[in-house]
PDB file of N, CA and C in Angstrom:
ATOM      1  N   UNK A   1     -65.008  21.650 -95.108  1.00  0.00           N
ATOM      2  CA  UNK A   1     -64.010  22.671 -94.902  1.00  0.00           C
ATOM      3  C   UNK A   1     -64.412  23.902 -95.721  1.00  0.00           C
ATOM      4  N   UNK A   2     -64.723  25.128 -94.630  1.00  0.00           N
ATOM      5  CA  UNK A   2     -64.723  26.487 -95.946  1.00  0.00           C
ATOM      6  C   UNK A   2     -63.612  27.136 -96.605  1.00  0.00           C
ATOM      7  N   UNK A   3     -64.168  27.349 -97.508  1.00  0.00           N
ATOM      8  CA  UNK A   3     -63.285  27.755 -99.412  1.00  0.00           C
ATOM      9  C   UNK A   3     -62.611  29.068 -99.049  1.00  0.00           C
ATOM     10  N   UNK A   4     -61.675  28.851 -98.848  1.00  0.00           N
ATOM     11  CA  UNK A   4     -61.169  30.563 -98.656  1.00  0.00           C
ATOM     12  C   UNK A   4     -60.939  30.880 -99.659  1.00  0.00           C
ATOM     13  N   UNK A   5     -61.005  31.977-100.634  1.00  0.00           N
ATOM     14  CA  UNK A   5     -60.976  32.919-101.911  1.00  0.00           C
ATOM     15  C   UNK A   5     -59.867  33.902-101.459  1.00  0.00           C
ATOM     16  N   UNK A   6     -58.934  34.568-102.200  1.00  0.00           N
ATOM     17  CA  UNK A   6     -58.031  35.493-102.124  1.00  0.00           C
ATOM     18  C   UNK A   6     -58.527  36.099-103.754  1.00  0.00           C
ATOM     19  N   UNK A   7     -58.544  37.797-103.500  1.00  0.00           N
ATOM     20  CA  UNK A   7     -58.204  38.032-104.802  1.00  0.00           C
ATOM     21  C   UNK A   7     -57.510  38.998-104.809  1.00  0.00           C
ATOM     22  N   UNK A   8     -57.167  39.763-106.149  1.00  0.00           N
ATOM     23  CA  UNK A   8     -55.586  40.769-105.874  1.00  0.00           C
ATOM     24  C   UNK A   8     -55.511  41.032-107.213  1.00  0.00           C
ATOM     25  N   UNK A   9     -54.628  42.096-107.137  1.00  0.00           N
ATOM     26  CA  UNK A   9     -54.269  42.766-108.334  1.00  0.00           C
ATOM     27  C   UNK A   9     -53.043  43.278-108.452  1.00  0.00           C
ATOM     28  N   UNK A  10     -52.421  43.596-109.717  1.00  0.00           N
ATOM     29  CA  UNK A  10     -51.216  44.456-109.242  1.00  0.00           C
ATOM     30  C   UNK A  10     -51.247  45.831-110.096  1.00  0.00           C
ATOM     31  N   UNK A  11     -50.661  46.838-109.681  1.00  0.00           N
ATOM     32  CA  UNK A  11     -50.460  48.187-109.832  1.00  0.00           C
ATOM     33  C   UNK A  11     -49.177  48.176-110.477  1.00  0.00           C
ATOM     34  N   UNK A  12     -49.097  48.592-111.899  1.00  0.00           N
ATOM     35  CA  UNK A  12     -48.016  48.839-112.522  1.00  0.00           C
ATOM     36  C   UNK A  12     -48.241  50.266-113.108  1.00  0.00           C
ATOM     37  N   UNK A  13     -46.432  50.567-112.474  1.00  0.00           N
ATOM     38  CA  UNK A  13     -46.177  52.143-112.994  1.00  0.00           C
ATOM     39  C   UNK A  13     -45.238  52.029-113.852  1.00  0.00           C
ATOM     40  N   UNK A  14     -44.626  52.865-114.339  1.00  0.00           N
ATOM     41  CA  UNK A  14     -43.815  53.044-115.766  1.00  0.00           C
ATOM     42  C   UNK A  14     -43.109  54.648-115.517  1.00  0.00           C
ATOM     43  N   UNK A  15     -41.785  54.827-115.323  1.00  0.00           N
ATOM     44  CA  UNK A  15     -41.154  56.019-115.080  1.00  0.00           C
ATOM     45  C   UNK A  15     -40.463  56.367-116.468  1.00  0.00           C
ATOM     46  N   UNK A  16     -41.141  57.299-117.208  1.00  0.00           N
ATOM     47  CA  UNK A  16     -40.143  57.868-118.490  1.00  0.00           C
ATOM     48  C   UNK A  16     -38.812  58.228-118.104  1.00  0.00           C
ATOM     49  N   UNK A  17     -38.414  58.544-117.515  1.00  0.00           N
ATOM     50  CA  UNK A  17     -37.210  59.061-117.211  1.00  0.00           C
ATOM     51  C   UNK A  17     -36.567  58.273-117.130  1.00  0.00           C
ATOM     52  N   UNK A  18     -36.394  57.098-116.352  1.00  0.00           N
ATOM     53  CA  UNK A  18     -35.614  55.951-116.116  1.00  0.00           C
ATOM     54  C   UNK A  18     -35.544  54.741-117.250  1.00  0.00           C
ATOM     55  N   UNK A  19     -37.162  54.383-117.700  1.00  0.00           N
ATOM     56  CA  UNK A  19     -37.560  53.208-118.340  1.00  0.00           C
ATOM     57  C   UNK A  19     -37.540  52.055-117.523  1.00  0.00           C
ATOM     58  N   UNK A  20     -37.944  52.371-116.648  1.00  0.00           N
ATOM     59  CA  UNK A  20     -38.087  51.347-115.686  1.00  0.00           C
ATOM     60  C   UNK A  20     -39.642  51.200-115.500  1.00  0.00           C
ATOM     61  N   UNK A  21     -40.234  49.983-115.004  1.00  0.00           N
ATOM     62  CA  UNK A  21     -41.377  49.521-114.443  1.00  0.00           C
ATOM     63  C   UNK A  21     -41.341  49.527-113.153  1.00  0.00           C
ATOM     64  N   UNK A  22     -42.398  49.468-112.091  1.00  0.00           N
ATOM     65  CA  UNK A  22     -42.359  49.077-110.518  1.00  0.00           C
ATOM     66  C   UNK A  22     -43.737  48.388-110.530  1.00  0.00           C
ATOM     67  N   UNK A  23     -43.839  47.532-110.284  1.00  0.00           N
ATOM     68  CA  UNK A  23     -44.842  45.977-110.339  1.00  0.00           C
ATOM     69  C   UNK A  23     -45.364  46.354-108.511  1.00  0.00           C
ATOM     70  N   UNK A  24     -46.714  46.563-108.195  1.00  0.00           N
ATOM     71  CA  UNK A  24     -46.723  46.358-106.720  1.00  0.00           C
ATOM     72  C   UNK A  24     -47.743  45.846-106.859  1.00  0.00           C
ATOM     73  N   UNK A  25     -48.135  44.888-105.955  1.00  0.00           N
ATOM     74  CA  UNK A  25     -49.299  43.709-105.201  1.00  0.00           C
ATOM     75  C   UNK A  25     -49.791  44.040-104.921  1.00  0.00           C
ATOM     76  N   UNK A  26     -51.275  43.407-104.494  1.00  0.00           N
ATOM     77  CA  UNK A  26     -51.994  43.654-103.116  1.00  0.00           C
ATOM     78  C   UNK A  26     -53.094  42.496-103.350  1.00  0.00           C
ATOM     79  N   UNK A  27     -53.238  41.992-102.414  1.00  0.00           N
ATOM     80  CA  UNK A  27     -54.411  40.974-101.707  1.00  0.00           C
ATOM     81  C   UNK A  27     -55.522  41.199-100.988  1.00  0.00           C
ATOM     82  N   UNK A  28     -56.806  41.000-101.646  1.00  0.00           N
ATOM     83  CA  UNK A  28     -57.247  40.866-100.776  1.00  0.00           C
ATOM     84  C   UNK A  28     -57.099  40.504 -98.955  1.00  0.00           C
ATOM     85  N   UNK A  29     -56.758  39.054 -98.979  1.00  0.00           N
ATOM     86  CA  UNK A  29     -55.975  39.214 -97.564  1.00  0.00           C
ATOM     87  C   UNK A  29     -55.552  40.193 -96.716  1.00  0.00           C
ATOM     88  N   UNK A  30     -54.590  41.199 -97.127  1.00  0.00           N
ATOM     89  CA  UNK A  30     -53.915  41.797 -96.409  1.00  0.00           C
ATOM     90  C   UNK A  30     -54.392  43.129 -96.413  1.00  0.00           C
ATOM     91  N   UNK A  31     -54.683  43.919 -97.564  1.00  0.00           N
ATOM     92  CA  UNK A  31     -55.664  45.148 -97.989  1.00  0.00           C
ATOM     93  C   UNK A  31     -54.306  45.913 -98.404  1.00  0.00           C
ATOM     94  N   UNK A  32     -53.363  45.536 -99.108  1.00  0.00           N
ATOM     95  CA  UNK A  32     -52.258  46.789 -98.802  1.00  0.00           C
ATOM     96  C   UNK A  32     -51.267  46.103 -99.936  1.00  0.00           C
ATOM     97  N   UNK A  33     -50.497  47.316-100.432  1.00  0.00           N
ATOM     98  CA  UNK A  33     -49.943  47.133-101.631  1.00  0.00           C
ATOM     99  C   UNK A  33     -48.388  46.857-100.792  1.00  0.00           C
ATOM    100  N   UNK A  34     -47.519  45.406-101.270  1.00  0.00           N
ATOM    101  CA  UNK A  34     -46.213  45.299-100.990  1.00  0.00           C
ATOM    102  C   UNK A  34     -45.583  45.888-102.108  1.00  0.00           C
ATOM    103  N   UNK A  35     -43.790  45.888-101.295  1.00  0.00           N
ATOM    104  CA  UNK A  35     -43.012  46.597-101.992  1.00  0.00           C
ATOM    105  C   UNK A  35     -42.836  46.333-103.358  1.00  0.00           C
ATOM    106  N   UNK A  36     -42.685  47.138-104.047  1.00  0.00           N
ATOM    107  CA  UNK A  36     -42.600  46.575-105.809  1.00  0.00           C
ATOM    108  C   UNK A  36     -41.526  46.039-105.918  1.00  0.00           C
ATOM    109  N   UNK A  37     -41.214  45.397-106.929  1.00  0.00           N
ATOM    110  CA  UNK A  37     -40.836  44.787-107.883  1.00  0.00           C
ATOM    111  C   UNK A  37     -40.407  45.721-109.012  1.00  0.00           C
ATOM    112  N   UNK A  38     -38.956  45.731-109.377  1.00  0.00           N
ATOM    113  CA  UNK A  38     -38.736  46.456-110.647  1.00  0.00           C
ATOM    114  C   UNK A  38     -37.660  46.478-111.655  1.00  0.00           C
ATOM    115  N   UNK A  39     -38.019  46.603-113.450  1.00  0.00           N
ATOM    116  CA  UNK A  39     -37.192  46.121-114.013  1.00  0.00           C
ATOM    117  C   UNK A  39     -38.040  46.809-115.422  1.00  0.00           C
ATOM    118  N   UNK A  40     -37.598  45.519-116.487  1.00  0.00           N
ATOM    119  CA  UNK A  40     -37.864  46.462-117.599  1.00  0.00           C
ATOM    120  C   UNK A  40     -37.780  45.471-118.800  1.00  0.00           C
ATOM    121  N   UNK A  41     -38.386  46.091-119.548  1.00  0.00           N
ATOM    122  CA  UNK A  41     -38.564  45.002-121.253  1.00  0.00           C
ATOM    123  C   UNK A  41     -37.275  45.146-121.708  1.00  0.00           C
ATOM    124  N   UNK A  42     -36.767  43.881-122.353  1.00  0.00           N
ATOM    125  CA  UNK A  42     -35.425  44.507-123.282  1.00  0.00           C
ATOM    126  C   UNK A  42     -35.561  42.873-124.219  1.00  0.00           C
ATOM    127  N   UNK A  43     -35.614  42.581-125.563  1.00  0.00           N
ATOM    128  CA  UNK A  43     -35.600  41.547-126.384  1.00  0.00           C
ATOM    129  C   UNK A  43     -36.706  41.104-125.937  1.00  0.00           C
ATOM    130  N   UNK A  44     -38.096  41.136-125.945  1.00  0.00           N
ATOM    131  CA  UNK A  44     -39.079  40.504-125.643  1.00  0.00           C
ATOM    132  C   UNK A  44     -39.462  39.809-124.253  1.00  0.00           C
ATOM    133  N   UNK A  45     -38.901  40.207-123.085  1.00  0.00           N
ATOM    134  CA  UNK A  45     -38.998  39.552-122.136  1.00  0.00           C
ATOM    135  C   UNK A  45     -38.846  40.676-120.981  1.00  0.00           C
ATOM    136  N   UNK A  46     -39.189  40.072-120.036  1.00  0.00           N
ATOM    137  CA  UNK A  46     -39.138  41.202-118.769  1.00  0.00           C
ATOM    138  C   UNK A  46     -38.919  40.998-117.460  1.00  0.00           C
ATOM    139  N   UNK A  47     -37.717  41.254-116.716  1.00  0.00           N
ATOM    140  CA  UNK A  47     -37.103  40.623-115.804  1.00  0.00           C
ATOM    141  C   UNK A  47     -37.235  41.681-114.679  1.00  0.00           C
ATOM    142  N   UNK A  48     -37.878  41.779-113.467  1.00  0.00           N
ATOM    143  CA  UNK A  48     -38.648  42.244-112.737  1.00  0.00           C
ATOM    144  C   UNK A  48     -37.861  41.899-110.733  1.00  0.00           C
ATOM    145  N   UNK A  49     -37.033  42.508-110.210  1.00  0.00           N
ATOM    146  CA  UNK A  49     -36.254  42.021-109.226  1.00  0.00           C
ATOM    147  C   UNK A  49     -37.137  43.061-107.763  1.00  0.00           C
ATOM    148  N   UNK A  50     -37.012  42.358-106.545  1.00  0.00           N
ATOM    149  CA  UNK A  50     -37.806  43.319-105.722  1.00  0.00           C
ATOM    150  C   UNK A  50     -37.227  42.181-104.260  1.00  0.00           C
ATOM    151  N   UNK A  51     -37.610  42.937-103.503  1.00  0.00           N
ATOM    152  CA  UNK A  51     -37.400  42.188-101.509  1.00  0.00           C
ATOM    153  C   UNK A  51     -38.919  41.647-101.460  1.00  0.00           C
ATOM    154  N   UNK A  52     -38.684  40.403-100.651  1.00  0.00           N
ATOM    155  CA  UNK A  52     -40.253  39.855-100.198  1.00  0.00           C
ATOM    156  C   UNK A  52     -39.592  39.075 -98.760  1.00  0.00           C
ATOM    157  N   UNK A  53     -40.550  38.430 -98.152  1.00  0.00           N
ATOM    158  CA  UNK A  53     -40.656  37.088 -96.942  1.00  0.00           C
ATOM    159  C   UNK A  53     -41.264  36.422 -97.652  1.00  0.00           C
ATOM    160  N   UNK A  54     -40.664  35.354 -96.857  1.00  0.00           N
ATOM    161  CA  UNK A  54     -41.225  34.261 -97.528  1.00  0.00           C
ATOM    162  C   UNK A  54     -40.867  33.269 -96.416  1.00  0.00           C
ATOM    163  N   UNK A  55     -42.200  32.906 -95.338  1.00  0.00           N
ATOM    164  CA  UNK A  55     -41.875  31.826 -94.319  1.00  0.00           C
ATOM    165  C   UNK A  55     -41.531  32.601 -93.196  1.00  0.00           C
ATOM    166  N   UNK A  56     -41.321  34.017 -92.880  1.00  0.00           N
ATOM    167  CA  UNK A  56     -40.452  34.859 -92.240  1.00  0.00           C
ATOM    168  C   UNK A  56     -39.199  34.711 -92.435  1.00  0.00           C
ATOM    169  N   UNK A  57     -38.558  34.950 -93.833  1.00  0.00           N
ATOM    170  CA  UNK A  57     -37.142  34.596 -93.814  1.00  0.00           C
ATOM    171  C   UNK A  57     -37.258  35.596 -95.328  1.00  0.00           C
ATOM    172  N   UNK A  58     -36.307  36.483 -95.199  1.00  0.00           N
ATOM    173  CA  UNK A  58     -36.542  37.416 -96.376  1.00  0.00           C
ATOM    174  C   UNK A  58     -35.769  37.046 -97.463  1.00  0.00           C
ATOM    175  N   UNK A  59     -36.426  37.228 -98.559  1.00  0.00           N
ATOM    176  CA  UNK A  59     -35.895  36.461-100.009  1.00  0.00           C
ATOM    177  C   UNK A  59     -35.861  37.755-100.760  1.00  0.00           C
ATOM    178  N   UNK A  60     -35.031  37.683-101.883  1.00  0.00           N
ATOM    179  CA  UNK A  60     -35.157  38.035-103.291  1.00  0.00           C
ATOM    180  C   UNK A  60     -35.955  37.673-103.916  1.00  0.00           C
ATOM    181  N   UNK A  61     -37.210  38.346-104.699  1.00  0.00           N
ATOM    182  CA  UNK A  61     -38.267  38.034-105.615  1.00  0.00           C
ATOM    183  C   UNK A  61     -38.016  38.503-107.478  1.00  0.00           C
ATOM    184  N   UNK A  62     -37.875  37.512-108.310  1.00  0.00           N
ATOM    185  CA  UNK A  62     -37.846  37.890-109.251  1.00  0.00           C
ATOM    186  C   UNK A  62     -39.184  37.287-110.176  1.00  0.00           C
ATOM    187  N   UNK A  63     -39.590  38.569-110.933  1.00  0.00           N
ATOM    188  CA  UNK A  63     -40.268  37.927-111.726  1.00  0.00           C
ATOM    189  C   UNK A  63     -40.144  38.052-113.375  1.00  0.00           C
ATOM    190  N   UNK A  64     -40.354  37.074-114.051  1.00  0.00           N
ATOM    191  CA  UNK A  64     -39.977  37.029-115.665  1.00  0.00           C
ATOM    192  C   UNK A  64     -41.250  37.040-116.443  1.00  0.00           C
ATOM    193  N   UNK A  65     -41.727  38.231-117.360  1.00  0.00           N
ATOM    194  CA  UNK A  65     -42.343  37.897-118.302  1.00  0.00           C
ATOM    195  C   UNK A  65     -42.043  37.532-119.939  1.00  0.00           C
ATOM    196  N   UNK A  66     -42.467  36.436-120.098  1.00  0.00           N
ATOM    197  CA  UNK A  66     -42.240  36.083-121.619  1.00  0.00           C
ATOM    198  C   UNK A  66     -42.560  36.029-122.752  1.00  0.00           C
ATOM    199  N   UNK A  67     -42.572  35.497-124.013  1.00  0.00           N
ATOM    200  CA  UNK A  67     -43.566  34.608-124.973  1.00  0.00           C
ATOM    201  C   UNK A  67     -44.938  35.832-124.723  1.00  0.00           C
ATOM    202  N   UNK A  68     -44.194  37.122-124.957  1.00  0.00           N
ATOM    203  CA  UNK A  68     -45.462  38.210-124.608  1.00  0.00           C
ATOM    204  C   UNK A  68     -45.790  38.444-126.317  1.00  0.00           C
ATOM    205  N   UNK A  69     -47.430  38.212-126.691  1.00  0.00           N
ATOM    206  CA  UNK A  69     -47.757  38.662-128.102  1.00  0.00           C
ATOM    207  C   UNK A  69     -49.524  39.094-127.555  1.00  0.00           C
ATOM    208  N   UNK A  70     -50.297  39.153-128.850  1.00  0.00           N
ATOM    209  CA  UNK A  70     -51.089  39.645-128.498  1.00  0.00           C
ATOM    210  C   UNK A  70     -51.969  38.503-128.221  1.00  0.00           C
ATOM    211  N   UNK A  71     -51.586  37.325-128.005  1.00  0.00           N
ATOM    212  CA  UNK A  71     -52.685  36.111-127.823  1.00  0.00           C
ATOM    213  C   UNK A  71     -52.202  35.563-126.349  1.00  0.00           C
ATOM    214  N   UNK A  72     -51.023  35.581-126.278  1.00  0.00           N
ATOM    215  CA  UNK A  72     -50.393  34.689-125.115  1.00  0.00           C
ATOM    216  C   UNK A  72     -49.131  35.330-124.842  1.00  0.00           C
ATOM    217  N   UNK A  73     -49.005  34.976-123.018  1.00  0.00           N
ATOM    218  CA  UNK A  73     -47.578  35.293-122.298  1.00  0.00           C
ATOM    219  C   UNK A  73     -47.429  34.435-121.332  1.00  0.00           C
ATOM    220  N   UNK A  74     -46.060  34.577-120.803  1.00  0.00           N
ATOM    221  CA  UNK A  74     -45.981  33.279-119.526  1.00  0.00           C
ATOM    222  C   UNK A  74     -45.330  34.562-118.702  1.00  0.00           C
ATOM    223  N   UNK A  75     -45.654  34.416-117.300  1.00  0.00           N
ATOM    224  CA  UNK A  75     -45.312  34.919-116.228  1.00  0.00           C
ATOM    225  C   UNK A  75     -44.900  33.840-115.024  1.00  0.00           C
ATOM    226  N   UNK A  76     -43.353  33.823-114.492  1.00  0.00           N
ATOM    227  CA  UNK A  76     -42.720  33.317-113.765  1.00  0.00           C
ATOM    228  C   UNK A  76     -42.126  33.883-112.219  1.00  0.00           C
ATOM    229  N   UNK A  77     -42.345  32.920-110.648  1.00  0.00           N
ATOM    230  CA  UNK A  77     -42.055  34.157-110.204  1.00  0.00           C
ATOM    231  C   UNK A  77     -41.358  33.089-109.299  1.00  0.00           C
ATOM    232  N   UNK A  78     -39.974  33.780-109.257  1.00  0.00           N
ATOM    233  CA  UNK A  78     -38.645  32.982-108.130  1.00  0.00           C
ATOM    234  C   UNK A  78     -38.285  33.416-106.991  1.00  0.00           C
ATOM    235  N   UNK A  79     -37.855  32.903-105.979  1.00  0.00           N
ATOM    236  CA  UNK A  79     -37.189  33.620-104.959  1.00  0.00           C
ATOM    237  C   UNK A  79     -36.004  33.174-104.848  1.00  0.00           C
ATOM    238  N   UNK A  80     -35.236  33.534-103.794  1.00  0.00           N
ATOM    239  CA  UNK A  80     -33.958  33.473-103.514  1.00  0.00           C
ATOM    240  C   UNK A  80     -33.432  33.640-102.383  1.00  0.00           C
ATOM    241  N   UNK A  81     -33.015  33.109-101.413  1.00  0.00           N
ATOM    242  CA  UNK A  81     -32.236  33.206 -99.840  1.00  0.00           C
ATOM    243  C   UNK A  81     -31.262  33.926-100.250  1.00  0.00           C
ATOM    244  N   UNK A  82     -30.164  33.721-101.178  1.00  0.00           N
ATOM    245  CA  UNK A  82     -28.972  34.382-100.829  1.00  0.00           C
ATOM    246  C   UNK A  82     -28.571  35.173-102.427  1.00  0.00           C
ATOM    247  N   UNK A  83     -29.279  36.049-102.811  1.00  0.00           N
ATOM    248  CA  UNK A  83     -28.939  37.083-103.328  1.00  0.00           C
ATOM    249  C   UNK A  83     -29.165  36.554-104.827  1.00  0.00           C
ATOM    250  N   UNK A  84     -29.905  35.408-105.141  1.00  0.00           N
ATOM    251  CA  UNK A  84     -30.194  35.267-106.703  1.00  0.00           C
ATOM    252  C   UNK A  84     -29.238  33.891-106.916  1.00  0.00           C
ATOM    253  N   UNK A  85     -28.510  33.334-106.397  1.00  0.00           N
ATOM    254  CA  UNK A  85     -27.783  32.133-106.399  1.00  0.00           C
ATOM    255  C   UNK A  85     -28.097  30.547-105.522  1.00  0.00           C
ATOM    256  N   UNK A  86     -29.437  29.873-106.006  1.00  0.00           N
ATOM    257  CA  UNK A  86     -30.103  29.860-107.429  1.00  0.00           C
ATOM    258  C   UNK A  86     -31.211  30.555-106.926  1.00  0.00           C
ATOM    259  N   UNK A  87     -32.110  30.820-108.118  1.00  0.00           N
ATOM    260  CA  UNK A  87     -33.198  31.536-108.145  1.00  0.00           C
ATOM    261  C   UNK A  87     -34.215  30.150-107.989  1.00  0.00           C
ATOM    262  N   UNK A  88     -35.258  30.000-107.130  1.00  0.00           N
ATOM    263  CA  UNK A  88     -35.968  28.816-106.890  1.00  0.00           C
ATOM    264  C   UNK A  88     -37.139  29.012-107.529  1.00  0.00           C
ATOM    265  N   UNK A  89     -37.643  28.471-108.990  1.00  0.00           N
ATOM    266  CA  UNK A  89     -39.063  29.280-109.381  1.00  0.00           C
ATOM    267  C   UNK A  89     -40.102  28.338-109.048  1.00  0.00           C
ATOM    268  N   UNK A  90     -41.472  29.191-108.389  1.00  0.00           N
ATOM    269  CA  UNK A  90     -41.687  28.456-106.994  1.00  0.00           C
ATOM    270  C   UNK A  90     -43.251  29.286-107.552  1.00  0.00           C
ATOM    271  N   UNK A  91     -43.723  29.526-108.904  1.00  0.00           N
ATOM    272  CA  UNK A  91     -45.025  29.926-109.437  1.00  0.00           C
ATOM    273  C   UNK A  91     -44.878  30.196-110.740  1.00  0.00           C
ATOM    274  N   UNK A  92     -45.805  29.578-111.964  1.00  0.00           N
ATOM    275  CA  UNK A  92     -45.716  29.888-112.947  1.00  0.00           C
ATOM    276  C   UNK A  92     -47.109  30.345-113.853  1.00  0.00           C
ATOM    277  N   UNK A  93     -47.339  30.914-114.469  1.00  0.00           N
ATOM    278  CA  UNK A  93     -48.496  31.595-115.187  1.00  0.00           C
ATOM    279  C   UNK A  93     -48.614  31.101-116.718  1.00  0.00           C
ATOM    280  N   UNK A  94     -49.100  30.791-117.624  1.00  0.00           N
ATOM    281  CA  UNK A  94     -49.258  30.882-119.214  1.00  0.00           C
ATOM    282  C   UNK A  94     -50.773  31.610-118.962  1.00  0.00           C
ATOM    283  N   UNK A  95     -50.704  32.458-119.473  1.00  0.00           N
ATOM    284  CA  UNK A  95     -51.788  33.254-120.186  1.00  0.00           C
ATOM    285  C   UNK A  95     -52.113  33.299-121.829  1.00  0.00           C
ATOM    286  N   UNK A  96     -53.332  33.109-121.746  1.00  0.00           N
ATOM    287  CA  UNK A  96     -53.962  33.359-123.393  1.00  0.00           C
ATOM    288  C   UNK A  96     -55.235  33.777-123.384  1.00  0.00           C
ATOM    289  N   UNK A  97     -55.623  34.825-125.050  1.00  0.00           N
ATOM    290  CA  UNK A  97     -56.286  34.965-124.987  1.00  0.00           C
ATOM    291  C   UNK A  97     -56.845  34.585-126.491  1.00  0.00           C
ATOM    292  N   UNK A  98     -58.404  34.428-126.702  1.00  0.00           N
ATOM    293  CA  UNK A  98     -58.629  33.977-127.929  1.00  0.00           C
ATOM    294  C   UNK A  98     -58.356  35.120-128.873  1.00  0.00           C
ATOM    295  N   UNK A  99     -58.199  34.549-130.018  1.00  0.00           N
ATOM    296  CA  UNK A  99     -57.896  35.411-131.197  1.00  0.00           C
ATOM    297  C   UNK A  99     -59.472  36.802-131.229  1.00  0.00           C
ATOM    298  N   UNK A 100     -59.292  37.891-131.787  1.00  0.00           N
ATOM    299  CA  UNK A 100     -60.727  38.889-131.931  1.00  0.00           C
ATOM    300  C   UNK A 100     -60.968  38.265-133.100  1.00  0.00           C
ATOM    301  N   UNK A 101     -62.318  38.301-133.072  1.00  0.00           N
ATOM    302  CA  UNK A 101     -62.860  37.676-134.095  1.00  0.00           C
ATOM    303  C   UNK A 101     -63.421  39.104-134.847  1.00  0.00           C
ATOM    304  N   UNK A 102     -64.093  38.800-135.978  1.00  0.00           N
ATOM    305  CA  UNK A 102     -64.633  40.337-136.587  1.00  0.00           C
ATOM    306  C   UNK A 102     -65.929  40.237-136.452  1.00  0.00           C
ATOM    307  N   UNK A 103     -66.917  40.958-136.090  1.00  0.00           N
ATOM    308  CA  UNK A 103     -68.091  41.010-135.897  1.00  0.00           C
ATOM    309  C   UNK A 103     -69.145  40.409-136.849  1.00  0.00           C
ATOM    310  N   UNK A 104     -69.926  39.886-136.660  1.00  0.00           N
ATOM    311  CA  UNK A 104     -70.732  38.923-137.825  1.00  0.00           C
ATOM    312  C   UNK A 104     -71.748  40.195-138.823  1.00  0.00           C
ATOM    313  N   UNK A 105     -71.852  39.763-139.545  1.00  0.00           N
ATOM    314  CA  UNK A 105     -72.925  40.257-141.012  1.00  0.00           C
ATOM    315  C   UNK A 105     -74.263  40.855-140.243  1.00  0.00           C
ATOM    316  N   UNK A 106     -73.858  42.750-140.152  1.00  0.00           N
ATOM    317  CA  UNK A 106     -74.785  43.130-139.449  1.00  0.00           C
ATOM    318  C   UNK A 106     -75.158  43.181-138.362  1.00  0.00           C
ATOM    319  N   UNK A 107     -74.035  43.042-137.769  1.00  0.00           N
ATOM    320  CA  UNK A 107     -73.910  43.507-136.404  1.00  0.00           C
ATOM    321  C   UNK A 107     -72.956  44.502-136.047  1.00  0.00           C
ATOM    322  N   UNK A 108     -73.273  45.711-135.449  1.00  0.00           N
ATOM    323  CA  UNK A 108     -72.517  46.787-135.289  1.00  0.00           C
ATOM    324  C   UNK A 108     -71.303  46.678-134.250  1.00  0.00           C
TER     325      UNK A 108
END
């Protein structure tokens, strides 16, 4: 069976005026950035609300970032049929990264 690969990125903006974020996608797959996602840091965490499909049946997409420092974060992402009541979390992320080390004896 051949390996299908997807890869993707997301585009985050940041509006001074508001303090809001807008989180938008894109896939390889599809070539095209979906609707964002948007929300905002407040106590260490970041709660991120936006429209998606899902199955052809349109959901509520939320996503949560957490446990954000400079080594590690968790990123969570839910949907919802009927307006956030319950939120189904249906992908989860832990990210880390190793500590910087300091450059060895003589090396620039």
């Amino acid at each position: 069976m051949p390996r299908l690969e997807s890869k993707g990125l997301t585009l985050r903006l940041f509006d001074p005026s508001t303090r809001l974020w807008s989180l938008y996608w894109s896939s390889s797959g599809t070539g095209r950035l979906f609707p964002p996602v948007v929300g905002r840091f407040t106590g260490g965490r970041g709660e991120f609300h936006g429209e998606d499909t899902y199955d052809g049946k349109d959901v509520r997409v939320r996503f949560v970032w957490s446990g954000v420092s400079a080594t590690a974060a968790r990123w969570e992402q839910a949907f919802s049929a009927d307006g956030g009541h319950p939120w189904v979390t249906n992908w989860i992320m832990d990210f880390t990264r190793p500590p910087t080390q300091p450059p060895a004896c003589g090396t620039p």
